[in-house]
N, C-alpha and C. Protein backbone atom coordinates (compact mmCIF):
# COMPACT_ATOMS: atom_id res chain seq x y z
N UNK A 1 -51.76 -21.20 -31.60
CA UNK A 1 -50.42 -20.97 -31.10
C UNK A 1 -50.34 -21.40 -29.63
N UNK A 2 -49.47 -22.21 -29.34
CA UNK A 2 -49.24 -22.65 -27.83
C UNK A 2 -48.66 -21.37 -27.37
N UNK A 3 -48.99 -21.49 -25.71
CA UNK A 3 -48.28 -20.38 -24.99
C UNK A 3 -47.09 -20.24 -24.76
N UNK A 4 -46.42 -21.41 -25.23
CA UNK A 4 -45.07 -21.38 -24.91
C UNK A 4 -44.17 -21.24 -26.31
N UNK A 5 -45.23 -20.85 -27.26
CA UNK A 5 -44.21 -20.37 -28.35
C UNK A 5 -44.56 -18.55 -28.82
N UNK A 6 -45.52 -17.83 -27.32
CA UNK A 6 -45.51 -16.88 -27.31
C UNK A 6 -44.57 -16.27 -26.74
N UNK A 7 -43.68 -15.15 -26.89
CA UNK A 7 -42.56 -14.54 -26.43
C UNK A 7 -43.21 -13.60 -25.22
N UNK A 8 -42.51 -14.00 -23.97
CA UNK A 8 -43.15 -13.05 -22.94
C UNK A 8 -42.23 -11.88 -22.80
N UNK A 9 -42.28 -10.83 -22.54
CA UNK A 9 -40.93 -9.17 -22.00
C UNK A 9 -40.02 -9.72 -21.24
N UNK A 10 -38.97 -9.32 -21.22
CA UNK A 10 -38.05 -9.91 -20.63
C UNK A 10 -37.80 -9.10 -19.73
N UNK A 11 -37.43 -9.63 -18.15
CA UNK A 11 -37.63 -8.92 -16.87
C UNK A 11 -36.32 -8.23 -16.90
N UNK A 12 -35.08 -8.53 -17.48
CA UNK A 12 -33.72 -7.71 -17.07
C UNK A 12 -33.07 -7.38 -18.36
N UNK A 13 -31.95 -6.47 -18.54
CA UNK A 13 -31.24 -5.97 -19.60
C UNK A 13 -30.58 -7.58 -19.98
N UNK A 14 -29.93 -7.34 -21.48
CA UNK A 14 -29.04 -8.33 -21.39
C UNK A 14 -27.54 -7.52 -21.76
N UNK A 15 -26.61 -8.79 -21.90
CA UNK A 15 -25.49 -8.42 -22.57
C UNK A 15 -24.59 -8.96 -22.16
N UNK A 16 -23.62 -9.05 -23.60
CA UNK A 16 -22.64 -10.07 -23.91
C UNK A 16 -21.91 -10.75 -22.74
N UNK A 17 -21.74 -12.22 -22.91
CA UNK A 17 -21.02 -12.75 -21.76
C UNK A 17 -19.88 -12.28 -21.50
N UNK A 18 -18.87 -12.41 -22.80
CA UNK A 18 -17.57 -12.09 -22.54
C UNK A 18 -17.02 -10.34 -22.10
N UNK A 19 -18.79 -9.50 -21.93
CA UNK A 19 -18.35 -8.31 -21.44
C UNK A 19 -18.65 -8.37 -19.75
N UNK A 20 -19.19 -9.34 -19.45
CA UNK A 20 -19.41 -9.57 -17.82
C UNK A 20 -18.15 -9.86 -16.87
N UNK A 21 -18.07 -8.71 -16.12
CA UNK A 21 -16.95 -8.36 -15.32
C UNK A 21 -16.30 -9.57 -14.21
N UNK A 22 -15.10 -10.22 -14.63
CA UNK A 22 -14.82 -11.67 -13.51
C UNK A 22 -14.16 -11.40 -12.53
N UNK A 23 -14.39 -12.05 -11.51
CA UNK A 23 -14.21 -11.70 -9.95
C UNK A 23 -14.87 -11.35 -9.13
N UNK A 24 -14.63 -11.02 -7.96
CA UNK A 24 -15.30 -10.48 -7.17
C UNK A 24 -14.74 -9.38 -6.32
N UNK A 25 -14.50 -8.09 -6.50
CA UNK A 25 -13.83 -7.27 -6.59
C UNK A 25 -14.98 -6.74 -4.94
N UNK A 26 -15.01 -6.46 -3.73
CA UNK A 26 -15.74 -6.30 -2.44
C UNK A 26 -15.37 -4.76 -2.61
N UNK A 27 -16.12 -4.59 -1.41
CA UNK A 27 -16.42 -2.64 -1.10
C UNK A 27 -14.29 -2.50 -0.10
N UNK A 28 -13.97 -3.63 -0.03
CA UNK A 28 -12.79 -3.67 0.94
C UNK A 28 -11.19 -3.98 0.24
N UNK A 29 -11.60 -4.28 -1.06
CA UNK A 29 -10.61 -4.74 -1.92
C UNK A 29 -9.54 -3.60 -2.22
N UNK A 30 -10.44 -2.68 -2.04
CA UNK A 30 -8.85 -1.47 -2.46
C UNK A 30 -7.90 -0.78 -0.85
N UNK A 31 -8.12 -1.22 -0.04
CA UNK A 31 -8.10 -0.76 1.42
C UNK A 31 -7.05 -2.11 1.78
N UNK A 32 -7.54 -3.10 1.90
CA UNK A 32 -7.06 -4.61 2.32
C UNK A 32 -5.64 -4.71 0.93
N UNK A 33 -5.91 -4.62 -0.16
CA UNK A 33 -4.81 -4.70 -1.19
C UNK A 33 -3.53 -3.82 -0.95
N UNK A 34 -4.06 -2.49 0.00
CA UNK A 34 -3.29 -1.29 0.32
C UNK A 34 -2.12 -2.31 1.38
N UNK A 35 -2.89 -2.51 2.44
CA UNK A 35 -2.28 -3.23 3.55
C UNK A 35 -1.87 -4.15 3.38
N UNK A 36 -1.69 -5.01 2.42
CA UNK A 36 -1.31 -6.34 1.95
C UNK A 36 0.05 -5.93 1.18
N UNK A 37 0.11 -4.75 1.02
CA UNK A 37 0.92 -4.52 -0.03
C UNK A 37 1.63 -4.20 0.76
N UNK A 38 1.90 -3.30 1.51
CA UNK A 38 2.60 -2.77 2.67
C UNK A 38 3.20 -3.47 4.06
N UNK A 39 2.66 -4.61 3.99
CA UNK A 39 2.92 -5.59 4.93
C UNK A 39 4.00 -6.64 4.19
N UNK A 40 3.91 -6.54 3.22
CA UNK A 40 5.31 -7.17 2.21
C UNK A 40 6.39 -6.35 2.14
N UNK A 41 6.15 -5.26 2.78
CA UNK A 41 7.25 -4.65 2.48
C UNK A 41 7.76 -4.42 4.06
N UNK A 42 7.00 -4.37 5.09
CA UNK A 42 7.03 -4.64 7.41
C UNK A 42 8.63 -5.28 6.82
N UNK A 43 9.86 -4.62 8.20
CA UNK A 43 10.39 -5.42 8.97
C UNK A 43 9.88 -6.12 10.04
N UNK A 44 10.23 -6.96 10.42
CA UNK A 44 9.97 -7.84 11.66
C UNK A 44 9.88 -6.89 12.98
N UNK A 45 8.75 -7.26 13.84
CA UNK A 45 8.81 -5.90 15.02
C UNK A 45 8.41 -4.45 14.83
N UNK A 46 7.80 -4.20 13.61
CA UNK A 46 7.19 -3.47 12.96
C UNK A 46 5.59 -3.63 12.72
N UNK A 47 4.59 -2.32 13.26
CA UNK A 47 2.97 -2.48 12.34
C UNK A 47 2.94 -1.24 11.82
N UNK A 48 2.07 -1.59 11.09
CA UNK A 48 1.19 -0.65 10.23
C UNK A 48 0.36 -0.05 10.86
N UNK A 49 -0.46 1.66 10.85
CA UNK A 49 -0.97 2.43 11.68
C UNK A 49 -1.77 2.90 10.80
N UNK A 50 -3.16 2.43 10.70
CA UNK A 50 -4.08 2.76 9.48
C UNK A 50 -5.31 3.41 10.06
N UNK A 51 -4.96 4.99 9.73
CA UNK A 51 -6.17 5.91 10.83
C UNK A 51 -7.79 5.28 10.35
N UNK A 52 -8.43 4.86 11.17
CA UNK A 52 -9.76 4.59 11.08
C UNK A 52 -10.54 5.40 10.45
N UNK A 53 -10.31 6.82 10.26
CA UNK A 53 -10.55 7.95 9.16
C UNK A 53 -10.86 7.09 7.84
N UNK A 54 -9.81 6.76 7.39
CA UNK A 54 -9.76 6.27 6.10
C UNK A 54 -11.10 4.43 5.68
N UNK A 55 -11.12 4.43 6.93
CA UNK A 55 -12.22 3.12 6.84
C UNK A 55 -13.25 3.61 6.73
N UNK A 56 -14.14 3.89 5.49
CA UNK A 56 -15.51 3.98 5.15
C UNK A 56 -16.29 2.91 5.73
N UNK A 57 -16.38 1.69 5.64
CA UNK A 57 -16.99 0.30 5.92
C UNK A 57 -16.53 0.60 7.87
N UNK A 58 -16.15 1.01 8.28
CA UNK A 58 -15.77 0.39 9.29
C UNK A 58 -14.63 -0.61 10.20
N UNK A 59 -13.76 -0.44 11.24
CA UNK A 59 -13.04 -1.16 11.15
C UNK A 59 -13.32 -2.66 11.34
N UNK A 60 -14.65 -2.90 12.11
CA UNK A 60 -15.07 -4.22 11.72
C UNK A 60 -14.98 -5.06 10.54
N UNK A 61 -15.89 -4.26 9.97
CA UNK A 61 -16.13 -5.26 8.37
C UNK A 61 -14.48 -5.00 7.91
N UNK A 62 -13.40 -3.65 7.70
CA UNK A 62 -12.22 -3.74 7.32
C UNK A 62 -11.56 -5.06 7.77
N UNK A 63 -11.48 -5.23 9.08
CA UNK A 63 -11.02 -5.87 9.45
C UNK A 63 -11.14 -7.74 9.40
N UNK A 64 -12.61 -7.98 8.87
CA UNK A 64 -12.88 -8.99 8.40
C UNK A 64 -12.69 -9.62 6.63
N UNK A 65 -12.71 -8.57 6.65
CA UNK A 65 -12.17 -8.72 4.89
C UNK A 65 -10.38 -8.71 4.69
N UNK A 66 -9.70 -8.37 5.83
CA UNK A 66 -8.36 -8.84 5.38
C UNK A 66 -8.07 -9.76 6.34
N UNK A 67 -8.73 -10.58 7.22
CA UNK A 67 -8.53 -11.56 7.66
C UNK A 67 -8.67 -12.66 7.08
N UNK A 68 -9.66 -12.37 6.25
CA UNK A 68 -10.47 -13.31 4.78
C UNK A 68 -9.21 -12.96 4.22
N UNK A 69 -8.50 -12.33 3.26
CA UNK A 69 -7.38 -12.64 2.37
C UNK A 69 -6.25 -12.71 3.01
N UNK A 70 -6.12 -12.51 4.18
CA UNK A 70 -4.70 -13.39 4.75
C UNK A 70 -4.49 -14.55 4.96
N UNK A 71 -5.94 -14.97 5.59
CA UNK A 71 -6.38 -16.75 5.54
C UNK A 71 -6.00 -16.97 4.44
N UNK A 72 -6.69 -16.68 3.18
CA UNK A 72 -6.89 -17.44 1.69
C UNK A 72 -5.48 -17.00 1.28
N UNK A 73 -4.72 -16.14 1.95
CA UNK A 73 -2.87 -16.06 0.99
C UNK A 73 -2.31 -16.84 2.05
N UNK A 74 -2.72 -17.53 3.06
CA UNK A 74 -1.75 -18.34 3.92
C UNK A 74 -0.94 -17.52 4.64
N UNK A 75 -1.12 -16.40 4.92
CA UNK A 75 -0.70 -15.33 5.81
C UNK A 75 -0.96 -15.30 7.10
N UNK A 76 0.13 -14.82 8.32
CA UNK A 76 -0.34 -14.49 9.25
C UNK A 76 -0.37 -13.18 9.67
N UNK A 77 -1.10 -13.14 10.11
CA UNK A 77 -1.24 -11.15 10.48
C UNK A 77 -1.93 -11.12 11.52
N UNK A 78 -1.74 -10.26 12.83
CA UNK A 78 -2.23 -9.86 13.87
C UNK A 78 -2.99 -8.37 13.76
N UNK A 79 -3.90 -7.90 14.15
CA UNK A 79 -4.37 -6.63 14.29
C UNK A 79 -4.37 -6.29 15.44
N UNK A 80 -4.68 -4.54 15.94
CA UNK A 80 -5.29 -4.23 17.13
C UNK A 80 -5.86 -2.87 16.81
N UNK A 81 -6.71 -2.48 17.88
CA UNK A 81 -7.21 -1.19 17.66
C UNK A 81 -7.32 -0.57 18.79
N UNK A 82 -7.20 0.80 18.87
CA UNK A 82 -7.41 2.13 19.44
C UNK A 82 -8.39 2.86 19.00
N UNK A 83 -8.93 4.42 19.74
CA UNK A 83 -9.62 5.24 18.96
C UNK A 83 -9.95 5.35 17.66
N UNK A 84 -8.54 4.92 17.31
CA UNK A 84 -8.23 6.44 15.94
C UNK A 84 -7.60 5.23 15.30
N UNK A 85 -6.82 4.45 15.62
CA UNK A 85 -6.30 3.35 14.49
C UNK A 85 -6.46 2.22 14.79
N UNK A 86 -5.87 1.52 12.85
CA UNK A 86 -6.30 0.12 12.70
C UNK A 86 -4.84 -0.25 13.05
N UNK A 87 -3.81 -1.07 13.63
CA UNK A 87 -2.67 -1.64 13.93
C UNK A 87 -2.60 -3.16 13.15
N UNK A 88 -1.72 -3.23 12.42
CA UNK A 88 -1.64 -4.49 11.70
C UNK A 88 -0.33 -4.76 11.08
N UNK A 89 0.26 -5.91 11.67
CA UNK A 89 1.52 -6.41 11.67
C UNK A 89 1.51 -7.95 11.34
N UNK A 90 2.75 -8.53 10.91
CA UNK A 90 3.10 -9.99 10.10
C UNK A 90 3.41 -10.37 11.82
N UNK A 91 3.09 -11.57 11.85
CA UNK A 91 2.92 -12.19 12.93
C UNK A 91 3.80 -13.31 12.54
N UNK A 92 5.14 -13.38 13.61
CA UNK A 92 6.17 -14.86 13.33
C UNK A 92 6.00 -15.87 14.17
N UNK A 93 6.81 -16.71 13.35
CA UNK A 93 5.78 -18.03 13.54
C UNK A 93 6.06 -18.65 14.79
């Protein structure tokens, strides 16, 4: 018998393709979707006041992950920060 028609253990679980989860769903996706959502709804001259409380990740990494989907929606959005909050407003053109 060649060695290569011996079956070696297989190092990981398997399972079905079409049950493998598509996308890429980040630790920031439900936080950034919040503010995205809410920023469609900003008048002009208006931000959003998002207590840093609520940022598990941080307002760094928060803040890099909806800069990443404002880029990729062709959005403009300005941030700022204080102590205690994240500030984030539609920025005209």
């Amino acid at each position: 018998m060649s060695p290569r028609s011996q079956k070696e253990p297989m190092n990981f679980h398997t399972m079905s393709q079409k049950d493998v989860p598509q996308g890429r769903n980040g630790k920031h996706k439900q936080i950034v979707t919040k503010v995205l959502a809410d920023l469609d709804q900003l008048k002009e001259g208006v931000a959003l006041k998002v207590p840093l409380a609520e940022l598990a990740e941080g307002k760094e990494r928060v803040r890099a992950a909806l800069n990443r989907a404002t880029r990729k929606g062709g959005r403009n959005v300005a941030t700022a920060t204080d102590a205690n909050y994240l500030y984030v407003w539609n920025q005209t053109q």
